[in-house]
C-alpha atoms as a PDB file:
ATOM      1  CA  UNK A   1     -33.916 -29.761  51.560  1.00  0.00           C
ATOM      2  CA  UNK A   2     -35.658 -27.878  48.879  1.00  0.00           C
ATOM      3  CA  UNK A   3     -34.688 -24.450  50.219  1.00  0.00           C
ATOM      4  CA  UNK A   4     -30.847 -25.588  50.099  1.00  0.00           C
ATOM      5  CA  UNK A   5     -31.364 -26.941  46.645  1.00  0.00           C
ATOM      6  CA  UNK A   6     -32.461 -23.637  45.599  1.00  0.00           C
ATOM      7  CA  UNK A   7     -30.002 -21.655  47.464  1.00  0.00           C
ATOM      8  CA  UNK A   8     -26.986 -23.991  45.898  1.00  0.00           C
ATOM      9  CA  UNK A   9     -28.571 -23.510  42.513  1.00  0.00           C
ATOM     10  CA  UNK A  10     -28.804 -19.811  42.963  1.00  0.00           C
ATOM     11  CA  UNK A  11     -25.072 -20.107  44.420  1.00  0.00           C
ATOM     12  CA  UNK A  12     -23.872 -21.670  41.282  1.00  0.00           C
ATOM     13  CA  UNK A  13     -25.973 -19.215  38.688  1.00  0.00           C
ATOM     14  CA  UNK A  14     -24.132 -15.470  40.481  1.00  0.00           C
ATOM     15  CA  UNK A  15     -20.963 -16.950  39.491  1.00  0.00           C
ATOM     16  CA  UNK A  16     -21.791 -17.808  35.869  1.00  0.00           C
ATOM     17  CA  UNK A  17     -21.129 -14.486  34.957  1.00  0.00           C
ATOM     18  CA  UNK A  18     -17.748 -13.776  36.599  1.00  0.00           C
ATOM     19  CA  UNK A  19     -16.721 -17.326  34.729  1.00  0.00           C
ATOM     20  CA  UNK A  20     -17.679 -16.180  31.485  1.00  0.00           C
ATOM     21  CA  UNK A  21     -15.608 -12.901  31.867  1.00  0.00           C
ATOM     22  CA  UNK A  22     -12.543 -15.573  31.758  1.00  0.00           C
ATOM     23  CA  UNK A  23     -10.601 -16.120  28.908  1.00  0.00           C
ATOM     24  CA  UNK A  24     -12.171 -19.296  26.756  1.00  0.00           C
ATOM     25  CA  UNK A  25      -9.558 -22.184  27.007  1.00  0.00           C
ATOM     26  CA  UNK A  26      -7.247 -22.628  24.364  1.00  0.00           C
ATOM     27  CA  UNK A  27      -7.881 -25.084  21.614  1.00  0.00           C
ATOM     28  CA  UNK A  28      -5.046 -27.501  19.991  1.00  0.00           C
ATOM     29  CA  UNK A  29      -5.065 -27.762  16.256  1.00  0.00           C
ATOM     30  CA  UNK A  30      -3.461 -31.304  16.928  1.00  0.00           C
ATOM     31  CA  UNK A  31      -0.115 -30.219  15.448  1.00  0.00           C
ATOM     32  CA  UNK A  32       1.167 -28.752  18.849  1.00  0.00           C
ATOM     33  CA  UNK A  33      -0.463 -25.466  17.977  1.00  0.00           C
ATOM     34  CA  UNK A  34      -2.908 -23.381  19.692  1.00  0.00           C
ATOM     35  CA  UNK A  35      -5.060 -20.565  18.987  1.00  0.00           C
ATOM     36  CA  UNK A  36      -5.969 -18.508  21.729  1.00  0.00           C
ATOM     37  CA  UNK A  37      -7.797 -15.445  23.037  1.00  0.00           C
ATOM     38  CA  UNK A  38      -5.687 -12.381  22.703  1.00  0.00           C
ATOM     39  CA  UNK A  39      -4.726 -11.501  25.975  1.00  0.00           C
ATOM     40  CA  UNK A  40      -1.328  -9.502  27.428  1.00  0.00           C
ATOM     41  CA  UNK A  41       1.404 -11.234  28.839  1.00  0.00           C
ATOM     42  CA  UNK A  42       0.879 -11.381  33.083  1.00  0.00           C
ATOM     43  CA  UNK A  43       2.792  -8.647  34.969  1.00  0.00           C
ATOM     44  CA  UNK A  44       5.049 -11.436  36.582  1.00  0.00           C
ATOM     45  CA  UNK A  45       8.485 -10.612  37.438  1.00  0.00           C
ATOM     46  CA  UNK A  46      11.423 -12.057  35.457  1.00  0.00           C
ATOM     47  CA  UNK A  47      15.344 -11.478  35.544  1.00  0.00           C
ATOM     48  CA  UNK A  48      17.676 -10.469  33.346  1.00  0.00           C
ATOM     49  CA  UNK A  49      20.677 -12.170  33.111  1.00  0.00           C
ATOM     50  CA  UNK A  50      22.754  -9.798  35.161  1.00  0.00           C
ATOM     51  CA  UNK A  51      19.766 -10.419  37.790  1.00  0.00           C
ATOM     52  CA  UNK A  52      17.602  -7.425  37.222  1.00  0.00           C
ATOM     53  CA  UNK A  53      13.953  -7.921  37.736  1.00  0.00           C
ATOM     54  CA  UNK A  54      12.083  -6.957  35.046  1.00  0.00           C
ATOM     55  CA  UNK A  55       8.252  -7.284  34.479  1.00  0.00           C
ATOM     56  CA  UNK A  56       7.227  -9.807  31.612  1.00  0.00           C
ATOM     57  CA  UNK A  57       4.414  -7.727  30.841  1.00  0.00           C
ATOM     58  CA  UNK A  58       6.389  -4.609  29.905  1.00  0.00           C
ATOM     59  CA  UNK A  59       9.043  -6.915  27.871  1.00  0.00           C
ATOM     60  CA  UNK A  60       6.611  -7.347  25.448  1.00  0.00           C
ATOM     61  CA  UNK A  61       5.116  -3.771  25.305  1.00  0.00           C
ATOM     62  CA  UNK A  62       8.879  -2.748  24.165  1.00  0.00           C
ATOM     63  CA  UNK A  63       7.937  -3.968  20.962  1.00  0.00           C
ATOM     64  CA  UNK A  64       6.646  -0.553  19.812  1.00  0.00           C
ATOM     65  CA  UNK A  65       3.666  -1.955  17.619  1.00  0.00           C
ATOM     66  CA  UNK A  66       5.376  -5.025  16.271  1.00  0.00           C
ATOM     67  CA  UNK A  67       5.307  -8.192  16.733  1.00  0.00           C
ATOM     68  CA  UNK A  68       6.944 -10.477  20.020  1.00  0.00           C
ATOM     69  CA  UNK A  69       7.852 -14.336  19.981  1.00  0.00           C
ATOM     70  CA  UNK A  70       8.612 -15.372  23.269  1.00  0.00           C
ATOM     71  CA  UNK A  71      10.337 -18.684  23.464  1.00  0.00           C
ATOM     72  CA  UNK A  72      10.372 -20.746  26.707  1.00  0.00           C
ATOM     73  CA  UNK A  73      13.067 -22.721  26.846  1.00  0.00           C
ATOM     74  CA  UNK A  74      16.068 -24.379  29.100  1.00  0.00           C
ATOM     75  CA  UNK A  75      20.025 -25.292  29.171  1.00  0.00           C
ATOM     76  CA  UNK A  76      18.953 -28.863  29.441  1.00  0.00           C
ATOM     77  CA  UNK A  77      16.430 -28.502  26.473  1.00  0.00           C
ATOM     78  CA  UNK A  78      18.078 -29.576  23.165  1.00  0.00           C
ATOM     79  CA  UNK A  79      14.965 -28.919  21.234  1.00  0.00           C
ATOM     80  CA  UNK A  80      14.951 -25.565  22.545  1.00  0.00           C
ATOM     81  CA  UNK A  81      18.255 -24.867  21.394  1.00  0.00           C
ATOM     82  CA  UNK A  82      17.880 -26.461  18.264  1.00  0.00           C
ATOM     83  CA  UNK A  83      14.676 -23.626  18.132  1.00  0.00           C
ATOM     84  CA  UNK A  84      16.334 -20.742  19.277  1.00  0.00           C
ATOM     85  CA  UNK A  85      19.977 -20.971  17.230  1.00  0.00           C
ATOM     86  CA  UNK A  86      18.262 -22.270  13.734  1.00  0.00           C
ATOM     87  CA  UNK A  87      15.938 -18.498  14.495  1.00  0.00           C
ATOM     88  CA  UNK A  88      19.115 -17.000  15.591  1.00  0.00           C
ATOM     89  CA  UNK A  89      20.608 -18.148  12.243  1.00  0.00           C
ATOM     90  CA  UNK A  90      17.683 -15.802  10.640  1.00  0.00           C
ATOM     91  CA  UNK A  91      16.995 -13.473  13.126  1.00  0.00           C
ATOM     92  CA  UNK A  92      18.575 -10.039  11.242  1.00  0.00           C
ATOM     93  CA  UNK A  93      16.357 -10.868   8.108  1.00  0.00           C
ATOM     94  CA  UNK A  94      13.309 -11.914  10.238  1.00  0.00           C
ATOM     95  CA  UNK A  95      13.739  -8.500  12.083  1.00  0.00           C
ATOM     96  CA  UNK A  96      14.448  -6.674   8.720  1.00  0.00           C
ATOM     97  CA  UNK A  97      11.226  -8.292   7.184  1.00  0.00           C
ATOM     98  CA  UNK A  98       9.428  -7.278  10.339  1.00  0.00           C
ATOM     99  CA  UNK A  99      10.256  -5.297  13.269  1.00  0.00           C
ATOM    100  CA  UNK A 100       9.791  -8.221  15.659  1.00  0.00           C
ATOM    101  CA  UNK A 101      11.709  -8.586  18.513  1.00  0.00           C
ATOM    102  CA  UNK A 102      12.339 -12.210  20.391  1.00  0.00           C
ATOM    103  CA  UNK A 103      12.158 -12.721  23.874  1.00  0.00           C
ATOM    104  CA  UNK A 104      14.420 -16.305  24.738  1.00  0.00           C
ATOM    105  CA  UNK A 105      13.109 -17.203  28.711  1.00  0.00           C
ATOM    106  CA  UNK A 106      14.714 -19.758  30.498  1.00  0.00           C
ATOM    107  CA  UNK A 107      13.127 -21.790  32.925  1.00  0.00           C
ATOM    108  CA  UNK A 108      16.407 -23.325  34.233  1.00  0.00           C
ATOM    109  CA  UNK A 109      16.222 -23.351  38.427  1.00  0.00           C
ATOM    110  CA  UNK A 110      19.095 -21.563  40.641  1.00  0.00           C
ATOM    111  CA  UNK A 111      21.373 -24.619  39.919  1.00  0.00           C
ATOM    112  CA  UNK A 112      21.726 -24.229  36.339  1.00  0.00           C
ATOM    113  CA  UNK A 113      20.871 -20.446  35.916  1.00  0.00           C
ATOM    114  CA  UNK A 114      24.522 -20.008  35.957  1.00  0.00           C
ATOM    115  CA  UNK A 115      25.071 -21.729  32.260  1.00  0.00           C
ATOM    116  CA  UNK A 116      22.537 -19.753  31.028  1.00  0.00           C
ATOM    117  CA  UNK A 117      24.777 -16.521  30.039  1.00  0.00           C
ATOM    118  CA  UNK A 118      27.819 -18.792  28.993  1.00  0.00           C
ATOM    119  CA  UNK A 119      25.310 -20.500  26.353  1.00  0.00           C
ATOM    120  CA  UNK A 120      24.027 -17.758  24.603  1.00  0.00           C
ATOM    121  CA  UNK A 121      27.371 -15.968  24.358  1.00  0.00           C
ATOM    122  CA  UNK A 122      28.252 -19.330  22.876  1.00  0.00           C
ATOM    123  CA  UNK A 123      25.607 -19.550  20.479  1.00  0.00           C
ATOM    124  CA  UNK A 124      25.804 -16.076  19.999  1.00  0.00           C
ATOM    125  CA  UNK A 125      22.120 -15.299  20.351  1.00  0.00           C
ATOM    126  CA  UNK A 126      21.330 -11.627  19.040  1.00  0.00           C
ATOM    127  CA  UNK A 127      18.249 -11.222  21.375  1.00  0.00           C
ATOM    128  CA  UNK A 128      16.755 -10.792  24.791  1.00  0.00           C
ATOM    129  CA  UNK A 129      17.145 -13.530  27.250  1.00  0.00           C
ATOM    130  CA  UNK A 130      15.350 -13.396  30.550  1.00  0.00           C
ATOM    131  CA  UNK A 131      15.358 -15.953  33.770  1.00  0.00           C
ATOM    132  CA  UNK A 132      11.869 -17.537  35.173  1.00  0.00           C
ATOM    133  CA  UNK A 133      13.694 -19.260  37.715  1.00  0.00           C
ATOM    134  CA  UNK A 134      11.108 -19.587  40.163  1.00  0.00           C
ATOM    135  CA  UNK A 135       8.939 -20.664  36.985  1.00  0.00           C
ATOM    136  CA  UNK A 136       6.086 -17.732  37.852  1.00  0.00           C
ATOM    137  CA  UNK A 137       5.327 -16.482  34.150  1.00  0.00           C
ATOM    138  CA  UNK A 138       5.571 -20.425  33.305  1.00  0.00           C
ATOM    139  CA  UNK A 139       3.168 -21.387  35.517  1.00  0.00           C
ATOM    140  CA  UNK A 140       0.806 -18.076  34.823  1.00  0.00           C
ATOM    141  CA  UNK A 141       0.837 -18.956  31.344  1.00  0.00           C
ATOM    142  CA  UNK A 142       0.494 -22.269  31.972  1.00  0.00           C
ATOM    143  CA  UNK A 143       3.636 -23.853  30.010  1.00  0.00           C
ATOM    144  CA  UNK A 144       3.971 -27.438  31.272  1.00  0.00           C
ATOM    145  CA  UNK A 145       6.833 -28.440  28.656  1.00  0.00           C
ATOM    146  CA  UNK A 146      10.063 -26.664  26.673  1.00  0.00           C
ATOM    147  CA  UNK A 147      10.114 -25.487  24.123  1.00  0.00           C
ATOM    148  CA  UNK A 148       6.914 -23.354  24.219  1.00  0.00           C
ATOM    149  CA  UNK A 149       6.450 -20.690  22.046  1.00  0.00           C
ATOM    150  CA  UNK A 150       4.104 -17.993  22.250  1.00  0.00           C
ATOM    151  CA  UNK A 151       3.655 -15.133  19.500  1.00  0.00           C
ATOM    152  CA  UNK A 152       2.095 -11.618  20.483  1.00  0.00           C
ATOM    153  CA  UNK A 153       0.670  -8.923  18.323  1.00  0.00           C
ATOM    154  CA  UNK A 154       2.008  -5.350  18.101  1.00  0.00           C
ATOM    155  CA  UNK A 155      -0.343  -4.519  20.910  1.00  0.00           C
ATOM    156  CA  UNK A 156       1.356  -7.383  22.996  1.00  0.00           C
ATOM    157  CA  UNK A 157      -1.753  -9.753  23.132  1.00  0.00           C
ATOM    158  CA  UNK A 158      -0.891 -13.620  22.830  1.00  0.00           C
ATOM    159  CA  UNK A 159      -2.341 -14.038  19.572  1.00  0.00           C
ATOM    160  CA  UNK A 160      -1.043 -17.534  18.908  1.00  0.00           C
ATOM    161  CA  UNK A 161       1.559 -20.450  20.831  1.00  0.00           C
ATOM    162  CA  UNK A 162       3.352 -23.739  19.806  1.00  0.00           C
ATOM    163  CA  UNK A 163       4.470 -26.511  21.919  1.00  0.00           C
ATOM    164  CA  UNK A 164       7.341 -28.462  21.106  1.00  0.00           C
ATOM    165  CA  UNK A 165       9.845 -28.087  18.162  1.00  0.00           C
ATOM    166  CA  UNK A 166      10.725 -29.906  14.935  1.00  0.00           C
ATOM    167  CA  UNK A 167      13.106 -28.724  12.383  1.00  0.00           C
ATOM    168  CA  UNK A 168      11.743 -26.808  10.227  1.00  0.00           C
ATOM    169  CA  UNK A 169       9.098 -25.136  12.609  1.00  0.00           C
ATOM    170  CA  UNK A 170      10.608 -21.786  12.623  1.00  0.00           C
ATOM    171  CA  UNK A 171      10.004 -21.507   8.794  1.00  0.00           C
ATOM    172  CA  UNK A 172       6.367 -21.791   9.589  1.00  0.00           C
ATOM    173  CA  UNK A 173       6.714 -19.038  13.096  1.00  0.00           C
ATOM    174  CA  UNK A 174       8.419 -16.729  10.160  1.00  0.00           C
ATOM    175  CA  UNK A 175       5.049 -16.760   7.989  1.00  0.00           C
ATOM    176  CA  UNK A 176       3.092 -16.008  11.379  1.00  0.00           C
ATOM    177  CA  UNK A 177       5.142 -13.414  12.142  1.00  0.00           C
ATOM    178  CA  UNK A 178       4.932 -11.996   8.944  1.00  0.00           C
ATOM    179  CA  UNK A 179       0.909 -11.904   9.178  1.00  0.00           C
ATOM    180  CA  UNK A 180       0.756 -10.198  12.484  1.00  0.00           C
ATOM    181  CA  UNK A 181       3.471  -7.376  11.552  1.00  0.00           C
ATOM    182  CA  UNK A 182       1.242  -6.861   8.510  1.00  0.00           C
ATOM    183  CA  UNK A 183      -2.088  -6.842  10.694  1.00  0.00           C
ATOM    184  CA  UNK A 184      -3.656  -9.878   9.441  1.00  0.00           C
ATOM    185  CA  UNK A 185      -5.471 -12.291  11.426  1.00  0.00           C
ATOM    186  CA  UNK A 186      -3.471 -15.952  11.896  1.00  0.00           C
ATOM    187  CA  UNK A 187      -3.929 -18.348   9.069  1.00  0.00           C
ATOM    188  CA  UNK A 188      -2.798 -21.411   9.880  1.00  0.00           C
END
Protein backbone atom coordinates (compact mmCIF):
# COMPACT_ATOMS: atom_id res chain seq x y z
CA UNK A 1 0.00 0.00 0.00
CA UNK A 2 2.91 2.19 0.73
CA UNK A 3 4.60 1.59 -2.63
CA UNK A 4 1.23 2.79 -4.44
CA UNK A 5 1.05 5.74 -2.14
CA UNK A 6 4.35 6.74 -3.29
CA UNK A 7 3.92 5.96 -6.85
CA UNK A 8 0.42 8.13 -6.86
CA UNK A 9 2.29 10.88 -5.09
CA UNK A 10 5.10 10.78 -7.54
CA UNK A 11 2.20 10.54 -10.32
CA UNK A 12 0.69 13.71 -9.14
CA UNK A 13 4.24 15.76 -8.58
CA UNK A 14 5.53 15.05 -12.87
CA UNK A 15 2.47 16.82 -13.74
CA UNK A 16 2.89 19.88 -11.51
CA UNK A 17 5.01 21.31 -13.91
CA UNK A 18 3.07 20.89 -17.17
CA UNK A 19 0.03 22.60 -14.93
CA UNK A 20 1.95 25.48 -14.07
CA UNK A 21 2.94 26.12 -17.79
CA UNK A 22 -1.05 26.90 -18.05
CA UNK A 23 -2.35 30.14 -18.14
CA UNK A 24 -3.35 31.33 -14.30
CA UNK A 25 -7.24 31.61 -14.22
CA UNK A 26 -8.74 34.78 -14.69
CA UNK A 27 -9.75 36.91 -11.79
CA UNK A 28 -13.18 39.07 -11.61
CA UNK A 29 -12.85 42.56 -10.30
CA UNK A 30 -16.61 42.05 -9.22
CA UNK A 31 -17.83 44.61 -11.77
CA UNK A 32 -18.07 41.96 -14.65
CA UNK A 33 -14.45 42.63 -15.48
CA UNK A 34 -11.53 40.46 -15.73
CA UNK A 35 -7.94 40.76 -15.94
CA UNK A 36 -6.20 38.10 -17.53
CA UNK A 37 -2.91 36.63 -18.73
CA UNK A 38 -2.01 37.93 -22.11
CA UNK A 39 -2.45 35.24 -24.34
CA UNK A 40 -3.44 35.14 -28.42
CA UNK A 41 -6.72 34.48 -29.54
CA UNK A 42 -7.06 30.30 -30.37
CA UNK A 43 -6.57 29.41 -34.06
CA UNK A 44 -10.34 28.30 -34.22
CA UNK A 45 -12.14 28.65 -37.36
CA UNK A 46 -14.88 31.29 -37.79
CA UNK A 47 -17.07 32.49 -40.87
CA UNK A 48 -17.57 35.41 -42.46
CA UNK A 49 -20.78 36.39 -43.29
CA UNK A 50 -20.70 35.36 -46.91
CA UNK A 51 -19.53 31.87 -45.26
CA UNK A 52 -15.82 32.05 -45.62
CA UNK A 53 -13.83 30.37 -42.96
CA UNK A 54 -11.51 32.43 -41.53
CA UNK A 55 -9.13 31.73 -38.54
CA UNK A 56 -9.91 33.84 -35.29
CA UNK A 57 -6.41 33.91 -34.54
CA UNK A 58 -5.30 35.75 -37.68
CA UNK A 59 -8.48 38.25 -37.33
CA UNK A 60 -6.85 39.73 -34.66
CA UNK A 61 -3.21 39.78 -35.99
CA UNK A 62 -4.80 42.14 -38.89
CA UNK A 63 -4.63 44.74 -36.47
CA UNK A 64 -1.11 45.79 -37.53
CA UNK A 65 0.14 46.77 -33.91
CA UNK A 66 -3.07 48.25 -32.61
CA UNK A 67 -5.41 47.45 -30.58
CA UNK A 68 -8.63 44.62 -31.16
CA UNK A 69 -12.06 44.53 -29.18
CA UNK A 70 -13.78 41.55 -29.99
CA UNK A 71 -17.39 41.55 -29.00
CA UNK A 72 -19.37 38.28 -28.63
CA UNK A 73 -22.63 38.79 -29.18
CA UNK A 74 -26.15 37.42 -30.78
CA UNK A 75 -29.46 38.50 -32.88
CA UNK A 76 -31.41 37.52 -29.84
CA UNK A 77 -29.06 39.57 -27.48
CA UNK A 78 -30.49 43.10 -26.88
CA UNK A 79 -27.68 44.01 -24.63
CA UNK A 80 -25.38 43.13 -27.26
CA UNK A 81 -26.91 45.33 -29.62
CA UNK A 82 -27.40 47.99 -27.36
CA UNK A 83 -23.17 47.42 -27.04
CA UNK A 84 -22.31 47.16 -30.44
CA UNK A 85 -24.62 50.21 -32.14
CA UNK A 86 -23.95 52.83 -29.06
CA UNK A 87 -19.74 51.79 -30.23
CA UNK A 88 -20.90 51.91 -33.72
CA UNK A 89 -22.28 55.42 -32.96
CA UNK A 90 -18.39 56.26 -32.06
CA UNK A 91 -16.56 53.95 -33.90
CA UNK A 92 -14.83 56.59 -36.70
CA UNK A 93 -13.54 58.77 -33.70
CA UNK A 94 -12.57 55.69 -31.57
CA UNK A 95 -10.60 54.45 -34.70
CA UNK A 96 -9.27 58.04 -35.39
CA UNK A 97 -8.11 58.31 -31.66
CA UNK A 98 -6.60 54.88 -32.07
CA UNK A 99 -6.10 52.58 -34.84
CA UNK A 100 -8.26 49.87 -33.29
CA UNK A 101 -10.20 47.74 -35.20
CA UNK A 102 -13.54 45.77 -33.77
CA UNK A 103 -14.27 42.38 -34.36
CA UNK A 104 -18.52 41.89 -33.75
CA UNK A 105 -18.86 37.63 -33.46
CA UNK A 106 -22.05 36.17 -33.38
CA UNK A 107 -22.82 33.17 -31.67
CA UNK A 108 -26.30 32.80 -33.27
CA UNK A 109 -26.77 28.78 -34.39
CA UNK A 110 -27.67 27.78 -38.20
CA UNK A 111 -31.33 28.85 -37.48
CA UNK A 112 -30.79 32.38 -36.91
CA UNK A 113 -27.38 32.91 -38.73
CA UNK A 114 -29.49 34.06 -41.52
CA UNK A 115 -30.61 37.54 -39.62
CA UNK A 116 -27.31 38.12 -38.85
CA UNK A 117 -26.28 40.10 -42.24
CA UNK A 118 -29.83 41.80 -42.47
CA UNK A 119 -29.06 43.32 -38.83
CA UNK A 120 -25.95 44.87 -39.27
CA UNK A 121 -26.82 46.33 -42.66
CA UNK A 122 -29.67 47.65 -40.56
CA UNK A 123 -27.75 49.06 -37.90
CA UNK A 124 -25.26 49.95 -40.21
CA UNK A 125 -22.30 48.54 -38.33
CA UNK A 126 -18.89 49.93 -39.86
CA UNK A 127 -16.87 46.80 -38.74
CA UNK A 128 -16.03 43.16 -39.05
CA UNK A 129 -18.64 40.66 -38.22
CA UNK A 130 -17.80 37.00 -38.08
CA UNK A 131 -20.12 33.69 -37.35
CA UNK A 132 -19.16 31.11 -34.34
CA UNK A 133 -21.99 29.10 -35.19
CA UNK A 134 -20.85 25.94 -33.95
CA UNK A 135 -19.77 28.15 -30.80
CA UNK A 136 -15.83 26.75 -31.09
CA UNK A 137 -13.91 30.14 -30.29
CA UNK A 138 -16.85 30.59 -27.57
CA UNK A 139 -16.27 27.65 -25.96
CA UNK A 140 -12.17 27.92 -26.36
CA UNK A 141 -12.36 31.11 -24.74
CA UNK A 142 -14.65 30.06 -22.48
CA UNK A 143 -17.64 32.73 -22.97
CA UNK A 144 -20.67 31.26 -21.17
CA UNK A 145 -22.94 34.51 -21.66
CA UNK A 146 -23.51 37.59 -24.44
CA UNK A 147 -22.33 40.13 -24.50
CA UNK A 148 -18.65 39.27 -23.78
CA UNK A 149 -16.09 41.46 -24.59
CA UNK A 150 -12.58 40.82 -24.87
CA UNK A 151 -9.80 43.58 -25.65
CA UNK A 152 -6.31 42.54 -27.24
CA UNK A 153 -3.09 44.42 -27.42
CA UNK A 154 -1.32 45.43 -30.66
CA UNK A 155 0.47 42.14 -30.46
CA UNK A 156 -3.05 40.39 -30.33
CA UNK A 157 -2.75 39.04 -26.67
CA UNK A 158 -6.12 39.18 -24.58
CA UNK A 159 -5.02 41.75 -22.33
CA UNK A 160 -8.36 42.41 -20.67
CA UNK A 161 -12.50 41.10 -21.07
CA UNK A 162 -15.97 42.28 -19.78
CA UNK A 163 -19.04 40.34 -19.32
CA UNK A 164 -22.26 41.80 -19.71
CA UNK A 165 -23.25 45.40 -20.78
CA UNK A 166 -24.73 48.52 -19.19
CA UNK A 167 -25.09 51.80 -20.83
CA UNK A 168 -22.48 53.62 -20.53
CA UNK A 169 -19.82 50.72 -20.57
CA UNK A 170 -18.36 51.54 -23.85
CA UNK A 171 -17.23 54.99 -22.47
CA UNK A 172 -15.14 53.07 -20.05
CA UNK A 173 -13.82 50.17 -23.18
CA UNK A 174 -12.86 53.72 -25.00
CA UNK A 175 -10.34 54.71 -22.04
CA UNK A 176 -8.96 50.98 -22.23
CA UNK A 177 -8.51 51.18 -25.59
CA UNK A 178 -6.89 54.28 -25.44
CA UNK A 179 -4.19 52.81 -22.84
CA UNK A 180 -3.28 49.82 -24.87
CA UNK A 181 -2.88 51.86 -28.32
CA UNK A 182 -0.61 54.08 -26.24
CA UNK A 183 1.32 50.98 -24.65
CA UNK A 184 0.30 51.35 -21.17
CA UNK A 185 -0.54 48.65 -18.92
CA UNK A 186 -4.63 48.44 -17.97
CA UNK A 187 -5.70 50.71 -15.20
CA UNK A 188 -8.81 49.97 -14.17
Amino acid sequence: MKKFLLLLTLAGAATVPALAQTPAPAAADGGGATKLVSRPLPAVTIRTLDGQAVSAATVAKASEGKPTIVSFWATWCKPCIAELTNIAEEWADWQRETGAQLVAISIDDARNAAKVGPLVRGKGWDYAVYLDQNQGLKRALNVTNVPHTFLLNGAGEIVWQHNAYQEGDEAHLRELVKQVAAGQPISE
